[in-house]
Protein backbone atom coordinates (compact mmCIF):
# COMPACT_ATOMS: atom_id res chain seq x y z
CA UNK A 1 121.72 81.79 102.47
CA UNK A 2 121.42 84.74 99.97
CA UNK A 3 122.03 87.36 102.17
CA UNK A 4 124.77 85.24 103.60
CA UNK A 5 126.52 85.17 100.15
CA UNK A 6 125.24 88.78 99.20
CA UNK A 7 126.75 89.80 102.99
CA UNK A 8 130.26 88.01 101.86
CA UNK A 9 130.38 89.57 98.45
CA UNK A 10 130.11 93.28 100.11
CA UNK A 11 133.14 92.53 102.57
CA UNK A 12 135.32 91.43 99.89
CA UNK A 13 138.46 92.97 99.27
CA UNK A 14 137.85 94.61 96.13
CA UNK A 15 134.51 96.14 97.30
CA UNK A 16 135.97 97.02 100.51
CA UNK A 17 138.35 99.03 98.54
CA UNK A 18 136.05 100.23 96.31
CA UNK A 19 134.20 101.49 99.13
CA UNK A 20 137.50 102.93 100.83
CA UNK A 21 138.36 104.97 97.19
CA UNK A 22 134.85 106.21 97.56
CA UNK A 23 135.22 107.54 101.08
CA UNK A 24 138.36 109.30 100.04
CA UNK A 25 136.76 110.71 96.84
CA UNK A 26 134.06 112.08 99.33
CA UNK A 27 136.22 113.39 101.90
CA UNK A 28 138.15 115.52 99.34
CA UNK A 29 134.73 116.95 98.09
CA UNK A 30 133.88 117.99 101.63
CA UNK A 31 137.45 119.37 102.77
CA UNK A 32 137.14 121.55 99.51
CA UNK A 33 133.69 122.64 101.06
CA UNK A 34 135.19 123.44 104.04
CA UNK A 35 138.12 125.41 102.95
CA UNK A 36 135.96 127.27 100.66
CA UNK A 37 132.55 128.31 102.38
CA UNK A 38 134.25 130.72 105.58
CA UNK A 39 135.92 132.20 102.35
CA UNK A 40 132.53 133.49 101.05
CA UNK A 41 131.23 134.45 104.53
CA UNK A 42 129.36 131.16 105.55
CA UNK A 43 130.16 129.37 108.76
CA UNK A 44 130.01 126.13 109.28
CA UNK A 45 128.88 125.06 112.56
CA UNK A 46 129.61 120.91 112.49
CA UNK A 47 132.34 119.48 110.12
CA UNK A 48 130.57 116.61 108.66
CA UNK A 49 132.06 112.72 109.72
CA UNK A 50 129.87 110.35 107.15
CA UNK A 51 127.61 112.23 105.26
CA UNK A 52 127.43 113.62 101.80
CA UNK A 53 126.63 117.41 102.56
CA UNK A 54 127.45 120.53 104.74
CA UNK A 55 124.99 122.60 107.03
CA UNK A 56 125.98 125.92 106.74
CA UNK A 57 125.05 129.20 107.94
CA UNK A 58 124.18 132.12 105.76
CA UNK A 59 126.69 135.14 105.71
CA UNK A 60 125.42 137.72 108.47
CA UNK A 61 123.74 139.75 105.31
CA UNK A 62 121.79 137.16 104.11
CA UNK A 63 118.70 136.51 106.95
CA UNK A 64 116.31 133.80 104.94
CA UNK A 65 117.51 130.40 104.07
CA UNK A 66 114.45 130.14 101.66
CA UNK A 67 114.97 132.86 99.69
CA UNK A 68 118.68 132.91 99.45
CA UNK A 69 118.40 129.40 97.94
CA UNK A 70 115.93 130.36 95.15
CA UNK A 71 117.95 133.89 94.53
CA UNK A 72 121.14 131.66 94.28
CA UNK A 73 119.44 129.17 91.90
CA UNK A 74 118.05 132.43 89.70
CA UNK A 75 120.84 134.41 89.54
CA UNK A 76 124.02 131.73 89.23
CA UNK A 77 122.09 128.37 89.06
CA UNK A 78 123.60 126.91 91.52
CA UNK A 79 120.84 124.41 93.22
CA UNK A 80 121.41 124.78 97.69
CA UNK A 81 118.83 123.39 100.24
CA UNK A 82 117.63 125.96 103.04
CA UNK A 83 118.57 124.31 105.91
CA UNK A 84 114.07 124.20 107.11
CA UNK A 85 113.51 121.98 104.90
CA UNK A 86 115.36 119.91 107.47
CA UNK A 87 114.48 121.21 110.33
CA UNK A 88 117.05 121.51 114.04
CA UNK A 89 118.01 124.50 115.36
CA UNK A 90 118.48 128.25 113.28
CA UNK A 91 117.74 126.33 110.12
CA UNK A 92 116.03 129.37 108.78
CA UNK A 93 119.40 130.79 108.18
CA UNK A 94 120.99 127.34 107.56
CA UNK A 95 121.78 125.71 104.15
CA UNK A 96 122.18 122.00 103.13
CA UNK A 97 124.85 121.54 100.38
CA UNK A 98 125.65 118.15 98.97
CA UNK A 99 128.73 117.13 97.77
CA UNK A 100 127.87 114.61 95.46
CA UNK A 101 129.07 116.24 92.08
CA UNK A 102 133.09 115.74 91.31
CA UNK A 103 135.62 118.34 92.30
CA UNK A 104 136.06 120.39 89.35
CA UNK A 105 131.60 121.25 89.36
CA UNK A 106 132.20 121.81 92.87
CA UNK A 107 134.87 124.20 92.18
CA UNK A 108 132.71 126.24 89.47
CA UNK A 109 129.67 126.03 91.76
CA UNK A 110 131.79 127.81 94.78
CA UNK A 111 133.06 130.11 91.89
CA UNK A 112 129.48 130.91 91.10
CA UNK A 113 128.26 131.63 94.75
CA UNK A 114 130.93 134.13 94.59
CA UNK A 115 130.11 136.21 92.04
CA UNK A 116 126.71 136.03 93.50
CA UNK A 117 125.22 139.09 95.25
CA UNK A 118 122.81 138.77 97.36
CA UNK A 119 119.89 141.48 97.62
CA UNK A 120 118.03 139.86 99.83
């Protein structure tokens, strides 16, 4: 009976719009991502439907997920996954960014990537 009570408490209708002002909250986090990214030369291969992060792939000049990441993280401290850390198809020239901060971090960390330039 626990879960059964624990089950009823998560489809309530405050927590089922709690959950629904989360989803939005997300959503606007990853349109910003999406708008912004082909804007600094990265393409984005999938648009993401219920996650909390974008694949994308590396402008043309930038060849190594890997080192990209750590150059971005030196140089404008801005923290990316390279996409072979999770494996699938051309992840060496894929990164993983999550959209878990709030808008206006996102917005300095897109600022930030940038200014960046990459010498690979």
């Amino acid at each position: 009976t626990l879960s059964q009570h624990v089950a009823t408490a998560a489809l309530s209708p405050d927590v089922l719009a709690l959950l629904e002002r989360r989803r939005d909250m997300l959503r606007r986090r990853r349109d910003l991502l999406l708008a912004v990214l082909p804007q600094l030369g990265f393409s984005l291969p999938t648009t993401p439907a219920g996650a909390f992060y974008v694949f994308a792939a590396l402008p043309p000049e930038a060849l190594d997920a890997p080192a990209f990441a750590v150059s971005l993280l030196d140089a404008a401290g801005v923290a990316v996954a390279p996409g072979v850390d999770f494996g699938g198809a051309q992840a060496a020239r894929m990164l993983r960014l999550a959209y878990t901060e709030d808008e206006s971090r996102l917005r300095e960390a897109c600022n930030r990537v940038a200014a960046f330039s990459y010498g690979g």
